[in-house]
C-alpha atoms as a PDB file:
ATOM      1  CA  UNK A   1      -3.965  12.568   8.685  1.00  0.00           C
ATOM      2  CA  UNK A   2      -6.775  13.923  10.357  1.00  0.00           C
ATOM      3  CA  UNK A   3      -6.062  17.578  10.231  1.00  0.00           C
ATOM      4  CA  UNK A   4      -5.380  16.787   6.788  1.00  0.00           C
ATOM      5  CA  UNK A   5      -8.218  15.383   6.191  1.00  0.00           C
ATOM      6  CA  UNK A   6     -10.271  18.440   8.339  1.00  0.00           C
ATOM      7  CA  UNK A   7      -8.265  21.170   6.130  1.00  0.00           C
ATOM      8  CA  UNK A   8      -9.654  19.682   2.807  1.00  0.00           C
ATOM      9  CA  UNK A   9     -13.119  19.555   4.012  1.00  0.00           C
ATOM     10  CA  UNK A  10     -13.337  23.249   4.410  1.00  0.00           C
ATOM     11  CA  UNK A  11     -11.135  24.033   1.254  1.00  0.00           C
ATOM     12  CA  UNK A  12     -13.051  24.697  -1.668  1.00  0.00           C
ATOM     13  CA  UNK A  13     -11.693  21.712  -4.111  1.00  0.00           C
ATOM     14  CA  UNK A  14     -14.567  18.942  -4.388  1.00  0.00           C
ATOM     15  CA  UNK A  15     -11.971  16.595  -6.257  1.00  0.00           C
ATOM     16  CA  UNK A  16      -9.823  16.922  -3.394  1.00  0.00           C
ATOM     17  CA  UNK A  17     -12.813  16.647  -0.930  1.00  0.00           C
ATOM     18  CA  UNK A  18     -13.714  13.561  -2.627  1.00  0.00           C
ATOM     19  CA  UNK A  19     -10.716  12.330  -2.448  1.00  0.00           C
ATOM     20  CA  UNK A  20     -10.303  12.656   1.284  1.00  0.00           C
ATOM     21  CA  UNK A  21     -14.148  10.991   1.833  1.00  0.00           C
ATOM     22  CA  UNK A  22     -12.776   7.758   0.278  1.00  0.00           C
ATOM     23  CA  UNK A  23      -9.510   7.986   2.562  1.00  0.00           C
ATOM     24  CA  UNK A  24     -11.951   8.533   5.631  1.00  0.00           C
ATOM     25  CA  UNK A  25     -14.281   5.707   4.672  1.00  0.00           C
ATOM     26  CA  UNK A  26     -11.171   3.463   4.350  1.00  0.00           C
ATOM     27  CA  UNK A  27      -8.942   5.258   6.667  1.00  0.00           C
ATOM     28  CA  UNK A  28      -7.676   1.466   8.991  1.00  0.00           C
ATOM     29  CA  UNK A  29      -6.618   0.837   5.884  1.00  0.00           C
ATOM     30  CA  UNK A  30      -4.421   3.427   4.622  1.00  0.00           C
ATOM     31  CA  UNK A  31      -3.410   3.991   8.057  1.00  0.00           C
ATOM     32  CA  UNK A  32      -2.304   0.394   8.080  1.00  0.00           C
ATOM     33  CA  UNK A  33      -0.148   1.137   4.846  1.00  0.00           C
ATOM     34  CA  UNK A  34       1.678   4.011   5.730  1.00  0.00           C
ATOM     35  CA  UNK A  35       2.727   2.768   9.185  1.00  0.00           C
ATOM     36  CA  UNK A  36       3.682  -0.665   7.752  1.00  0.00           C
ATOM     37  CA  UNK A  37       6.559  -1.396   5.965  1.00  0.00           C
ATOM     38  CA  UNK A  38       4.877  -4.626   4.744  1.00  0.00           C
ATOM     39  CA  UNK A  39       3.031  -4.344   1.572  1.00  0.00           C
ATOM     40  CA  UNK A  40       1.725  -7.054  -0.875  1.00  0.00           C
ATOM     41  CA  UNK A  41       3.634  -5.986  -4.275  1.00  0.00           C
ATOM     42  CA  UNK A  42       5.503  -8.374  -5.055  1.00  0.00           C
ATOM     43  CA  UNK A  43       2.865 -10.817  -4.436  1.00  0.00           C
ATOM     44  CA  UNK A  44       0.662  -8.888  -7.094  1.00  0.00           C
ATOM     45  CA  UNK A  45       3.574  -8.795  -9.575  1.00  0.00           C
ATOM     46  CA  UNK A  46       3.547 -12.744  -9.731  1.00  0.00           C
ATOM     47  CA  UNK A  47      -0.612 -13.174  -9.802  1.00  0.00           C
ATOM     48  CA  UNK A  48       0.102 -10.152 -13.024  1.00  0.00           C
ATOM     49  CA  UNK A  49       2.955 -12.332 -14.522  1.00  0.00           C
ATOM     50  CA  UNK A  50       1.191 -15.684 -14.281  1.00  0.00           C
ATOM     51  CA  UNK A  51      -2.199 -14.054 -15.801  1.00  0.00           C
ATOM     52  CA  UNK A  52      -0.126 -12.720 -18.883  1.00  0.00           C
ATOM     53  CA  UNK A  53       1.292 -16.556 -19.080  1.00  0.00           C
ATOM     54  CA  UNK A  54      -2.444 -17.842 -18.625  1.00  0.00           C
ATOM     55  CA  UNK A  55      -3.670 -15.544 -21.315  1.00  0.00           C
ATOM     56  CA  UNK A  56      -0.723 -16.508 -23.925  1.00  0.00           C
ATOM     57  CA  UNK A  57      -0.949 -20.007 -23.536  1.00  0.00           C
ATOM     58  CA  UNK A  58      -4.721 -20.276 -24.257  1.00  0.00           C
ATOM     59  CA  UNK A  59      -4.940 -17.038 -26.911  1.00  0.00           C
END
């Protein structure tokens, strides 16, 4: 990640170097995700389904 993250700097695509910023500002984080194989999705997909439920019931 770091030479990736050192090859984008010097490339000449600000999206992409803006991208990589934000994955260097955050990077425990991201490193965390793609070394884990623990995530919090289907967690999420019960707070999403309970919210639509929440929003239903009082219009």
């Amino acid at each position: 990640m770091e030479t990736w993250i050192e090859h984008v700097m010097q490339s000449q695509i600000p999206e992409l170097q803006r991208f990589a910023r934000g994955v260097e500002l955050d990077k425990a984080a991201v490193q965390s995700r793609l070394t884990r194989s623990i995530n919090n999705g289907p967690v999420e997909g019960q707070v999403t389904k309970m919210k639509l439920i929440k929003r239903m019931v009082y219009g």
